[in-house]
N, C-alpha and C. Protein backbone atom coordinates (compact mmCIF):
# COMPACT_ATOMS: atom_id res chain seq x y z
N UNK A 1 92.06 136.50 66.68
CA UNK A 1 91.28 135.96 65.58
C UNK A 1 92.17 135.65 64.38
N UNK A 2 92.84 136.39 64.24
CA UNK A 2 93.92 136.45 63.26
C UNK A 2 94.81 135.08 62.95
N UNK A 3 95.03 134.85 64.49
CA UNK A 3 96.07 133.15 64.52
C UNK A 3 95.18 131.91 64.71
N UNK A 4 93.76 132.37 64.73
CA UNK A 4 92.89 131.16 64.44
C UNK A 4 92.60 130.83 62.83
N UNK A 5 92.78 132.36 62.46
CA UNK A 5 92.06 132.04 60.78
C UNK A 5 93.74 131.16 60.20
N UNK A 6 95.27 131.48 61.01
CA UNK A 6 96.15 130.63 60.45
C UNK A 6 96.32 129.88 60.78
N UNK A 7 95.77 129.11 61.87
CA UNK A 7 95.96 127.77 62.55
C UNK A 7 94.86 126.92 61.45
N UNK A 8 93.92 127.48 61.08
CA UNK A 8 93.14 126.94 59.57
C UNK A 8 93.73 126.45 58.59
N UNK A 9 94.35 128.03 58.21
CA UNK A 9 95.12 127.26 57.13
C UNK A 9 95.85 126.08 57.24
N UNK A 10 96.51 126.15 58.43
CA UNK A 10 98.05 125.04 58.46
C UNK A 10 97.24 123.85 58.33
N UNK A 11 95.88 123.49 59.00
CA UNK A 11 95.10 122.58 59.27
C UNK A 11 94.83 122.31 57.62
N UNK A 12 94.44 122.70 57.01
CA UNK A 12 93.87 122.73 55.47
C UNK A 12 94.79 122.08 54.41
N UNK A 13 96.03 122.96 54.70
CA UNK A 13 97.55 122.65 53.94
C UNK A 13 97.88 121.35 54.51
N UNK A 14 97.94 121.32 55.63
CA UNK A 14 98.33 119.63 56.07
C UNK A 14 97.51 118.39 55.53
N UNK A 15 96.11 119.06 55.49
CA UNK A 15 95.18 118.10 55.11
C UNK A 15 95.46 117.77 53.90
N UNK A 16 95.80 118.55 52.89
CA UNK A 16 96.39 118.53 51.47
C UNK A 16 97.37 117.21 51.44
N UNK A 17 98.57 117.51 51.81
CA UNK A 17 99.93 116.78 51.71
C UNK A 17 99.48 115.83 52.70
N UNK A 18 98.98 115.40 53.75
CA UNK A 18 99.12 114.26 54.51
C UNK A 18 97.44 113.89 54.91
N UNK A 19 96.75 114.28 53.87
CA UNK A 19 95.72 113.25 54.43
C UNK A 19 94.72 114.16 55.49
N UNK A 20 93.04 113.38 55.50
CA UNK A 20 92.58 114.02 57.03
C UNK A 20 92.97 113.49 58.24
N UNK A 21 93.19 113.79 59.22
CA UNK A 21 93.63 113.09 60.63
C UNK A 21 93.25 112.05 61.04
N UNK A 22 92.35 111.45 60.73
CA UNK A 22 91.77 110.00 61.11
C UNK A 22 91.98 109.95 62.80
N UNK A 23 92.22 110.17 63.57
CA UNK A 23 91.88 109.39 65.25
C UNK A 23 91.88 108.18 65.02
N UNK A 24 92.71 107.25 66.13
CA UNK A 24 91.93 105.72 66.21
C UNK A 24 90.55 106.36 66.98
N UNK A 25 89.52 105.17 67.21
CA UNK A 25 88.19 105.15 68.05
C UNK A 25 88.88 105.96 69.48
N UNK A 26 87.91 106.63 70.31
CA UNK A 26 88.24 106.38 71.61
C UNK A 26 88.16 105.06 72.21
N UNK A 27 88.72 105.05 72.83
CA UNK A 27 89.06 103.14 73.45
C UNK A 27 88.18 103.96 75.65
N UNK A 28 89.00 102.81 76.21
CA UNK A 28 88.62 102.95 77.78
C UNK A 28 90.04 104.33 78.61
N UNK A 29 89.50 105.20 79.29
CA UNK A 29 90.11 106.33 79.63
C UNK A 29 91.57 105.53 80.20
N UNK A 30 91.29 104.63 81.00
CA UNK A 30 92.39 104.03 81.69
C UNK A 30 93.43 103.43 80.75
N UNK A 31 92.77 102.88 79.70
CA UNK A 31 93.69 101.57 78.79
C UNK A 31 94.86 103.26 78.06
N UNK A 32 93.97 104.51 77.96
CA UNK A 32 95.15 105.29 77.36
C UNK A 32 95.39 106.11 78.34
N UNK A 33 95.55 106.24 79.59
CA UNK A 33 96.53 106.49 80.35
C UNK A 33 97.68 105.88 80.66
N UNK A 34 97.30 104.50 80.81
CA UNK A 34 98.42 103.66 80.60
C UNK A 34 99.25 103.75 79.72
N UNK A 35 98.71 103.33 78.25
CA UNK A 35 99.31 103.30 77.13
C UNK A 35 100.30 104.54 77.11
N UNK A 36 99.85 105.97 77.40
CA UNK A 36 100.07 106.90 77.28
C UNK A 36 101.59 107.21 78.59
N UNK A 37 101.45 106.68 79.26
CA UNK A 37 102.89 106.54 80.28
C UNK A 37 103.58 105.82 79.89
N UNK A 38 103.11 104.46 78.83
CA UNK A 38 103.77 103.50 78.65
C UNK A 38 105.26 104.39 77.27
N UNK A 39 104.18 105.39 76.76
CA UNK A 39 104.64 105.99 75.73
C UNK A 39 106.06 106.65 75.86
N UNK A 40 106.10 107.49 77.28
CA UNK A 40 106.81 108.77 77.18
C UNK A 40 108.60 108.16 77.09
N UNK A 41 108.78 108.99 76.49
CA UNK A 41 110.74 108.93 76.18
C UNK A 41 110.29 107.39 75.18
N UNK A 42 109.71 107.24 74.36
CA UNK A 42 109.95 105.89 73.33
C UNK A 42 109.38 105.96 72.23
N UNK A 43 109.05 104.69 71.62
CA UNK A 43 108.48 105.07 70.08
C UNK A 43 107.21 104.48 70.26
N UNK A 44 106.15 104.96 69.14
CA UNK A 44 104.77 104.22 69.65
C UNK A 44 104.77 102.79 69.11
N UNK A 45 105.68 102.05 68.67
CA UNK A 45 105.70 100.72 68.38
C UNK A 45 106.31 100.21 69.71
N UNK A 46 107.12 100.52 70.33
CA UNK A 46 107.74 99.90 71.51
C UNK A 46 106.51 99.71 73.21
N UNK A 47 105.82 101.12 73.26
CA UNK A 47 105.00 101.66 73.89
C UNK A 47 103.95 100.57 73.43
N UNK A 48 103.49 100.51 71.79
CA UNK A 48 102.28 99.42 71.99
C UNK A 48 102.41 98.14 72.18
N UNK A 49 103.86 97.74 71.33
CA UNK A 49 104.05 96.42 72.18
C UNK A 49 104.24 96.04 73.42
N UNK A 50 104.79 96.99 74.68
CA UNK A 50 104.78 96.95 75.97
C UNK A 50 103.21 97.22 76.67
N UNK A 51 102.46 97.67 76.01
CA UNK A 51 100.99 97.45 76.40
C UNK A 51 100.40 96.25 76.10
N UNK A 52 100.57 95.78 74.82
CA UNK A 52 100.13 94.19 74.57
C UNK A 52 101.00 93.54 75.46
N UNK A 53 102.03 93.39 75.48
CA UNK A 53 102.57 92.15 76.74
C UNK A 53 101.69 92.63 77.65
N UNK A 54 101.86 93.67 78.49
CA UNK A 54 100.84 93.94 79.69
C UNK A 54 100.07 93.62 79.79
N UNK A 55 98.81 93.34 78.67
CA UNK A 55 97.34 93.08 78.88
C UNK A 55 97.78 91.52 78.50
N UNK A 56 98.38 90.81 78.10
CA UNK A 56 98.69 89.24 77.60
C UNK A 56 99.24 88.61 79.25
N UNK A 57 99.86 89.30 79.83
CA UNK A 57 100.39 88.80 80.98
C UNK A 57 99.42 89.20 82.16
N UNK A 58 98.67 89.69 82.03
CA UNK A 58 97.60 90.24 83.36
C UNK A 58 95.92 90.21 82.54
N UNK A 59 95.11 89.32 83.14
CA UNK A 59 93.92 89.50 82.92
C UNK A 59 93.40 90.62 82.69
N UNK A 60 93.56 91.75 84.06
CA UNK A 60 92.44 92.99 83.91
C UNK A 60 93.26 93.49 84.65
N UNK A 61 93.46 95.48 84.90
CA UNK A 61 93.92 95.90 85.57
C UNK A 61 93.92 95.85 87.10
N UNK A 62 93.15 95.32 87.81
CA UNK A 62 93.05 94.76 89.37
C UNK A 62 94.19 93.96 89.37
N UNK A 63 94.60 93.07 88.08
CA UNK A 63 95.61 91.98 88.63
C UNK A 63 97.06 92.78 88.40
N UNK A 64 97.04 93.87 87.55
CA UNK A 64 98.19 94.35 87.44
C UNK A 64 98.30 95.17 88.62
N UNK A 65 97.54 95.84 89.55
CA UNK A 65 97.29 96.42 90.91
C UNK A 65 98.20 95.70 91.79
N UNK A 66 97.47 94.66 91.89
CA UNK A 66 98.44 94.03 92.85
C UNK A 66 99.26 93.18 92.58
N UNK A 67 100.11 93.11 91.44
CA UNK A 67 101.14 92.64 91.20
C UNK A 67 102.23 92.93 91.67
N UNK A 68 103.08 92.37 92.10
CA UNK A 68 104.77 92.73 92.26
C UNK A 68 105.36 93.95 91.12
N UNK A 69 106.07 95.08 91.85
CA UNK A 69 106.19 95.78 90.83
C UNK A 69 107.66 95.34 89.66
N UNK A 70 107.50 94.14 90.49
CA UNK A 70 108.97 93.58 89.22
C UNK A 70 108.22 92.69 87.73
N UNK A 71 107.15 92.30 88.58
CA UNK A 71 106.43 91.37 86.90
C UNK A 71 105.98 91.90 86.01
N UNK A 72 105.51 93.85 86.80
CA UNK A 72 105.10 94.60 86.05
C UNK A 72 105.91 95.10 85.11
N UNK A 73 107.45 95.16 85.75
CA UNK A 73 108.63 95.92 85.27
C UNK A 73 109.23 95.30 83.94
N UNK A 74 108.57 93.52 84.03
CA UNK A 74 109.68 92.54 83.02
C UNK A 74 108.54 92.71 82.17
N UNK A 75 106.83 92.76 82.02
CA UNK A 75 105.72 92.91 81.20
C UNK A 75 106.13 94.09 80.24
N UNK A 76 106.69 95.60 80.97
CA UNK A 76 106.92 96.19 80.21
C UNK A 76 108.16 96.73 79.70
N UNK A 77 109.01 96.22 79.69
CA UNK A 77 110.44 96.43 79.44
C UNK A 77 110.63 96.78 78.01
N UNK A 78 109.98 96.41 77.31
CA UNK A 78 110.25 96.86 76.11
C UNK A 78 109.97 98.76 75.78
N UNK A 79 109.34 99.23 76.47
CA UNK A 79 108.84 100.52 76.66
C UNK A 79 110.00 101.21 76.84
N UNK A 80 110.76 100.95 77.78
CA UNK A 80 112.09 101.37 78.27
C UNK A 80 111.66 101.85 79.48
N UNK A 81 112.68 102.44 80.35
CA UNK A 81 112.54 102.94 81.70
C UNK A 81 111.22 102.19 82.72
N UNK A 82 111.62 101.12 82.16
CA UNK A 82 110.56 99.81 82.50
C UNK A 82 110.58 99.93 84.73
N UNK A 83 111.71 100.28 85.23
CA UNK A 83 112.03 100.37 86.58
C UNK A 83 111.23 102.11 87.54
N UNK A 84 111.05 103.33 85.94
CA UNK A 84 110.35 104.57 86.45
C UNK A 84 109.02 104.22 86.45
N UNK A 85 108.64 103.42 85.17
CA UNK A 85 107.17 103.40 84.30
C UNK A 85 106.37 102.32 85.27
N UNK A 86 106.77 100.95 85.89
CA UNK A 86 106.07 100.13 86.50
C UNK A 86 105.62 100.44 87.89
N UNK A 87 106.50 101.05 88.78
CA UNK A 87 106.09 101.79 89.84
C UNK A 87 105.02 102.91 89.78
N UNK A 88 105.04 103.72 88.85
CA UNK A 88 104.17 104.77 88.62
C UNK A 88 102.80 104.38 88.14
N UNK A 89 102.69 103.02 87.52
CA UNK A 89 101.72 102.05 87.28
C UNK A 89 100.87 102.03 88.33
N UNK A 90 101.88 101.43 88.79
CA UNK A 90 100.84 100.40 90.06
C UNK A 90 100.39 101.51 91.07
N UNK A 91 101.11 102.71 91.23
CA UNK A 91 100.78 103.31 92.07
C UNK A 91 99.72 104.55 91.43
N UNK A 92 99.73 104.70 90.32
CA UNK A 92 98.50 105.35 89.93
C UNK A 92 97.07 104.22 89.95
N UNK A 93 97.13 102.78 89.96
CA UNK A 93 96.73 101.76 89.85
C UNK A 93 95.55 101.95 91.21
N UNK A 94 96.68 101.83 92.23
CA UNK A 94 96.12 101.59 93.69
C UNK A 94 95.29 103.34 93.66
N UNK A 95 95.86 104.37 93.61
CA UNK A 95 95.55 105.08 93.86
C UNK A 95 94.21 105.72 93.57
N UNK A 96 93.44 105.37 91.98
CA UNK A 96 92.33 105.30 91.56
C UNK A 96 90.96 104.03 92.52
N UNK A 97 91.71 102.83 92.73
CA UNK A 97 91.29 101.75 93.58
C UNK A 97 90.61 102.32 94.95
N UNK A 98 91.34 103.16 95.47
CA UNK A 98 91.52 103.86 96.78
C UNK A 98 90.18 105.14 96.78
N UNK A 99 90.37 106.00 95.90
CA UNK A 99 90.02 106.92 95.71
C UNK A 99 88.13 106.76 94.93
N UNK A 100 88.12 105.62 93.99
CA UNK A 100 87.26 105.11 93.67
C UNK A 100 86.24 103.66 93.64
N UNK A 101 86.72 103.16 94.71
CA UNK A 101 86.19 101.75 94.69
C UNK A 101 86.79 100.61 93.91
N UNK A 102 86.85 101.26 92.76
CA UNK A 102 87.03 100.00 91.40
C UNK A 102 88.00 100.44 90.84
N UNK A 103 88.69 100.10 89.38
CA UNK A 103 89.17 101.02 88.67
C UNK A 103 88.47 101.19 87.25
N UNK A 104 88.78 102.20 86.59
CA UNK A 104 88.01 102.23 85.27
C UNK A 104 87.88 104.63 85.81
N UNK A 105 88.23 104.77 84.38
CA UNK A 105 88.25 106.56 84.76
C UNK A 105 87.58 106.93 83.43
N UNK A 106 86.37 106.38 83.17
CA UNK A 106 85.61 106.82 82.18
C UNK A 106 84.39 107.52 82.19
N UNK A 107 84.45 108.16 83.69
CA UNK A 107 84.10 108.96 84.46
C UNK A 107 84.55 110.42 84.06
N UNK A 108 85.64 110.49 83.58
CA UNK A 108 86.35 111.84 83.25
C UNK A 108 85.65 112.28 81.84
N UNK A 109 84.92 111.32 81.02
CA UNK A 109 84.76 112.29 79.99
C UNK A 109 83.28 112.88 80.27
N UNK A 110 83.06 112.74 81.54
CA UNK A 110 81.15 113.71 81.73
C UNK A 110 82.19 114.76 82.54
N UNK A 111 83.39 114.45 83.09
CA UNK A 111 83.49 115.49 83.87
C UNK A 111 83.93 116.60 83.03
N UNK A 112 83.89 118.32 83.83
CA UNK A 112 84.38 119.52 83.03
C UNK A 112 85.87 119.26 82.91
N UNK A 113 86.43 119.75 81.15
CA UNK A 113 87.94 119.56 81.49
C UNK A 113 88.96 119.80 82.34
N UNK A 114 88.47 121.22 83.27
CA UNK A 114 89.34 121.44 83.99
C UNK A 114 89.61 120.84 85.11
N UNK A 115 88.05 120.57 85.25
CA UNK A 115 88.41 119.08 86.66
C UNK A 115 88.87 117.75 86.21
N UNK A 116 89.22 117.10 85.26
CA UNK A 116 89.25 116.30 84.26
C UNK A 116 90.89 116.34 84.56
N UNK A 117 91.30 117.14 83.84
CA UNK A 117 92.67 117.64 83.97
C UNK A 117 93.07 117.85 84.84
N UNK A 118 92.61 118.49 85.75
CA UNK A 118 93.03 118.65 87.44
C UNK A 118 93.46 116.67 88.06
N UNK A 119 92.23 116.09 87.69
CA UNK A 119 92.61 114.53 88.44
C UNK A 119 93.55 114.28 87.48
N UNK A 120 93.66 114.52 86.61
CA UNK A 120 94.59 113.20 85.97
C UNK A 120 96.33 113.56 86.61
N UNK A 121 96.28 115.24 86.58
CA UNK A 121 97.73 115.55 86.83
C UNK A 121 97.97 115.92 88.41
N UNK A 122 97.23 115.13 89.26
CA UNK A 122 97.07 114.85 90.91
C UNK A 122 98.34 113.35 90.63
N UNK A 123 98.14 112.60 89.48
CA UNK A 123 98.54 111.05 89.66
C UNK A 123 100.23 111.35 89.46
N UNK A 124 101.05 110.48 90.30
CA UNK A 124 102.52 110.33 89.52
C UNK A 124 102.93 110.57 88.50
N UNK A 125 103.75 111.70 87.97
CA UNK A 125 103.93 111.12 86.86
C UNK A 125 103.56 111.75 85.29
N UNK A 126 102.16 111.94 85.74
CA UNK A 126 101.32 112.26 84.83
C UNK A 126 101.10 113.89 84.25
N UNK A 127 102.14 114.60 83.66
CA UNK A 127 102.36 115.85 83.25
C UNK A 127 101.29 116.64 82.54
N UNK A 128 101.49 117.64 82.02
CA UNK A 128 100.68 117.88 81.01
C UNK A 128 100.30 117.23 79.65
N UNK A 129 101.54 117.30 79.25
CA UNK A 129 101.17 116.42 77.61
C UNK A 129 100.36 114.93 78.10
N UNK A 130 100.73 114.13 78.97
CA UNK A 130 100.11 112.64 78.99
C UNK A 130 98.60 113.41 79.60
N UNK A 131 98.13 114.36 80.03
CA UNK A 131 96.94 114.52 80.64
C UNK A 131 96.47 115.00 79.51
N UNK A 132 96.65 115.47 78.73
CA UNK A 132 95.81 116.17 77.25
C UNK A 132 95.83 115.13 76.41
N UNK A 133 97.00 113.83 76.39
CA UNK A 133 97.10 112.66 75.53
C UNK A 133 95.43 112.12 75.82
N UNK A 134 95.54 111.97 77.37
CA UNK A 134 94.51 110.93 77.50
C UNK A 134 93.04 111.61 77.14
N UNK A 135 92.87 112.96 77.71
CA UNK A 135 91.39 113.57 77.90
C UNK A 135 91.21 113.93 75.91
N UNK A 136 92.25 114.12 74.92
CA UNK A 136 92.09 114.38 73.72
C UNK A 136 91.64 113.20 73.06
N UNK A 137 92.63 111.63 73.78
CA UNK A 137 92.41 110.20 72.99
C UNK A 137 91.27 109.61 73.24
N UNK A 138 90.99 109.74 74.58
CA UNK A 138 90.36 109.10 75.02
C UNK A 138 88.51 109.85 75.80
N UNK A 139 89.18 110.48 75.47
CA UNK A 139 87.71 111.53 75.92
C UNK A 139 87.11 112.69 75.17
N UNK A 140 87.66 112.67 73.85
CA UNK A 140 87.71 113.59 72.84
C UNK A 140 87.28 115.43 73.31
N UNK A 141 88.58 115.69 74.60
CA UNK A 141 88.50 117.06 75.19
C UNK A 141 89.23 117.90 74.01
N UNK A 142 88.56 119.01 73.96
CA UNK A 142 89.78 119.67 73.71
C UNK A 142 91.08 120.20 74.01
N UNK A 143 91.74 119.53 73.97
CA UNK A 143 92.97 119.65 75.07
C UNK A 143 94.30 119.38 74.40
N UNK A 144 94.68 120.29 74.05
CA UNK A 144 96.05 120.09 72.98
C UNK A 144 97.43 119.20 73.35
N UNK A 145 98.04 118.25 73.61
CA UNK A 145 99.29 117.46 73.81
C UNK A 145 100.27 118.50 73.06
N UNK A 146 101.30 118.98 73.82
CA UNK A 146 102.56 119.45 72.88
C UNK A 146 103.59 118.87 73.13
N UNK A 147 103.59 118.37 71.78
CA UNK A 147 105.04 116.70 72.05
C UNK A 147 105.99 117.82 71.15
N UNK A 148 107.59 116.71 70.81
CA UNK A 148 108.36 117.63 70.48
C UNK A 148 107.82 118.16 69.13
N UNK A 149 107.36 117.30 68.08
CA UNK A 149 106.71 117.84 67.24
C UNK A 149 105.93 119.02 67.45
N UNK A 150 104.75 119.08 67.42
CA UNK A 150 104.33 119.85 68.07
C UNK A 150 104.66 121.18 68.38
N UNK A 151 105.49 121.25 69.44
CA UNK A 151 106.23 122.03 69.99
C UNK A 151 107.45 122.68 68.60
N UNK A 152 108.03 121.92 68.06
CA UNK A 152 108.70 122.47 66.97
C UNK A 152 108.40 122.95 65.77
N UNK A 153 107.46 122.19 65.30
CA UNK A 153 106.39 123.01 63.69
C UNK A 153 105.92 124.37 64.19
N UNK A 154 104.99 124.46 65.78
CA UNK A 154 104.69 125.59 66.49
C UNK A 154 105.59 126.59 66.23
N UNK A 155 106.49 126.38 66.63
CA UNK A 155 107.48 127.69 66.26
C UNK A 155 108.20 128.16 64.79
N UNK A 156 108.34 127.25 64.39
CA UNK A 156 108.59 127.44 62.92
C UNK A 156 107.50 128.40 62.18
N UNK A 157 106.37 128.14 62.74
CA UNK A 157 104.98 128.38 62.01
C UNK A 157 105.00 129.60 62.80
N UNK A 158 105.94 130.12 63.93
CA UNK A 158 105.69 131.33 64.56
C UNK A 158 104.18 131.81 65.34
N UNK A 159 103.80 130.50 65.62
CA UNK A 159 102.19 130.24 66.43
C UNK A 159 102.77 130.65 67.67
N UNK A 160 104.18 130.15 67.96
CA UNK A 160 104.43 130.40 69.50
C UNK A 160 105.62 131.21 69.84
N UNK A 161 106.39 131.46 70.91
CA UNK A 161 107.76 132.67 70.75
C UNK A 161 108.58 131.78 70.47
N UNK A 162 109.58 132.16 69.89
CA UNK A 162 111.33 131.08 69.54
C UNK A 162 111.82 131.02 70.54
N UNK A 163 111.39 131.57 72.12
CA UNK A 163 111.94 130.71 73.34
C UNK A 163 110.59 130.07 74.01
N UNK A 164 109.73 129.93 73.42
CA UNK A 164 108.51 129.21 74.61
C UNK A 164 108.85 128.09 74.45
N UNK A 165 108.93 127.34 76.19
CA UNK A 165 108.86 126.27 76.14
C UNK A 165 107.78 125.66 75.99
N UNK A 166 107.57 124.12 76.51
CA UNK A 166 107.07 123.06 76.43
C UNK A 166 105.67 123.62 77.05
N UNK A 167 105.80 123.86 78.25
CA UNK A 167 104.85 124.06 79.54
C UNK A 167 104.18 125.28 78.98
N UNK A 168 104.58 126.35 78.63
CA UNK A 168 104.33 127.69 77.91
C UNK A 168 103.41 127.10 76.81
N UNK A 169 103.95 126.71 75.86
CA UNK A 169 102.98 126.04 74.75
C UNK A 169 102.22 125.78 74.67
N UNK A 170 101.72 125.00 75.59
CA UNK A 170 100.45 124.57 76.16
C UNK A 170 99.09 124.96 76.19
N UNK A 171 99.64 126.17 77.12
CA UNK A 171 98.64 127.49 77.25
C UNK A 171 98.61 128.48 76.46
N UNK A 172 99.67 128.49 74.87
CA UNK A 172 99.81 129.80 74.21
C UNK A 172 98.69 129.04 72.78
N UNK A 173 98.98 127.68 73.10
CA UNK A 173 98.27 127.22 71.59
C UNK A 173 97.22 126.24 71.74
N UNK A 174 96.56 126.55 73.62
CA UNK A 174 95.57 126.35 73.77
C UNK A 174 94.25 127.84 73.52
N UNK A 175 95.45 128.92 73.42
CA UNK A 175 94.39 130.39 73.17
C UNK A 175 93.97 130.14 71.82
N UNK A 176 95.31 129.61 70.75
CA UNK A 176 94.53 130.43 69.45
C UNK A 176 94.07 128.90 68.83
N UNK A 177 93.80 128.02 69.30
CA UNK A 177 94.11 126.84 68.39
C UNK A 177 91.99 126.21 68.66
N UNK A 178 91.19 126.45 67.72
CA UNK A 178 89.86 126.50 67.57
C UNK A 178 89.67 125.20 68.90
N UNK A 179 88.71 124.78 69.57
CA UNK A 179 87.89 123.90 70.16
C UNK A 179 88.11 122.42 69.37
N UNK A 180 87.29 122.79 68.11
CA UNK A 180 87.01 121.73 67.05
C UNK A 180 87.95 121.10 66.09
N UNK A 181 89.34 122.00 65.94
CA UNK A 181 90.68 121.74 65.17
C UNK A 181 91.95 121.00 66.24
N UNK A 182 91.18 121.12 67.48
CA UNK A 182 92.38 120.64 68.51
C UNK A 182 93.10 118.96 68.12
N UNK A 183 92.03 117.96 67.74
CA UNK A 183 92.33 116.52 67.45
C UNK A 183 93.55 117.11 66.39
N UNK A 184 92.34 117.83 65.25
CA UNK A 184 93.05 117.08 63.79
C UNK A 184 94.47 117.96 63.95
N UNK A 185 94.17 119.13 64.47
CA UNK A 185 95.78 120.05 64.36
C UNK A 185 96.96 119.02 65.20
N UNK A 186 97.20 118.37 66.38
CA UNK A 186 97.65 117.73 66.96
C UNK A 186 98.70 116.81 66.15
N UNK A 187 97.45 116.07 65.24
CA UNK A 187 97.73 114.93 64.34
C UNK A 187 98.55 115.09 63.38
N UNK A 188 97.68 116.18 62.78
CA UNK A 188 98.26 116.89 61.61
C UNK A 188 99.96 117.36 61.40
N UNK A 189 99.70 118.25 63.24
CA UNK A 189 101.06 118.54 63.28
C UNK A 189 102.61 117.41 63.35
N UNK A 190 101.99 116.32 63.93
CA UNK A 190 102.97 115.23 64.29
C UNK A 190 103.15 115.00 63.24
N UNK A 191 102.01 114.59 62.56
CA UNK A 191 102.79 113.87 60.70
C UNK A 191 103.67 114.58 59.87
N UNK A 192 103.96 115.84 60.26
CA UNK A 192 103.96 116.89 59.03
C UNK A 192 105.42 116.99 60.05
N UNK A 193 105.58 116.96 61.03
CA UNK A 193 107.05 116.63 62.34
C UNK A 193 107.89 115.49 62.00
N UNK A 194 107.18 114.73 62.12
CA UNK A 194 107.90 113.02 61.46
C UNK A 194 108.63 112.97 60.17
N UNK A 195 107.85 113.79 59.15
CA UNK A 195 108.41 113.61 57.72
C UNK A 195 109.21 114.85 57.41
């Protein structure tokens, strides 16, 4: 109880110096899974411009399905690791296709998180942090992302041990970190990481 009433504060104090958290809208579960692979190892300007080419060069995700995984690869190159990220595409792509008829995973936000979370990190690829990216962005779960930020204010703030890793984190500041503070603490924490 103790590291919830200080996970408050930090939430409160942040709110002070940087503002309330604002969220964009939730958008479609799929458009931020994507986005959200498109993300990892880059910056979110590179990541969103490699999603706009993507959706500018492909009608709808069916056509990026069965695309060549090289048109996919030159669509998103700006992302970087454009040769790991396009394969893992298409093959989380087909694999939803397969598994569900169609594509579209906006299905996951009636489902319970843990089954929620369970499918998403069945797909290539798709770790913890991008599975809490998507079910937090896009499905407003409670489900904490620990990016390096994150992960580094955490310990500073002594929320977590000075050797927990990444994977550890997860689960240490999914105990004390409220249901309802999960978005804005996330947010909060990145901005307050950045500057």
């Amino acid at each position: 109880m103790r590291e919830r009433g200080k996970i408050e504060a930090v939430c409160r104090r942040l709110e002070r110096v940087h503002g309330p958290a604002e969220p964009p809208p939730p958008g479609p579960v799929l458009d931020e899974l994507v986005l959200t692979i498109l993300s990892q190892h880059t910056s979110d300007a590179n990541s969103g411009a490699a999603f706009d080419q993507l959706q500018r060069r492909f009608p709808d995700w069916d056509a990026v399905r069965q695309a060549p995984v090289t048109r996919i690869a030159q669509a998103i190159r700006g992302a970087g690791l454009s040769r790991q990220k396009a394969p893992r595409i298409k093959t989380i792509l087909q694999r939803i296709h397969a598994n569900r008829g169609r594509l579209g995973l906006d299905f996951l936000r009636r489902r319970p998180t843990d089954q929620a979370l369970a499918y998403l990190r069945a797909m290539p690829g798709v770790g913890p942090k991008t599975a809490a990216c998507v079910l937090l962005f896009a499905c407003r779960k409670p489900v904490l992302p620990v990016d390096t930020h994150v992960h580094r204010v955490s310990g500073r703030l002594r929320l977590i041990g000075a050797r927990t890793d990444a994977a550890a984190a997860h689960e240490e500041l999914a105990a004390v970190v409220p249901p309802e503070r999960v978005l804005d603490f996330h947010i909060l924490l990145i901005r307050h990481g950045r500057t």
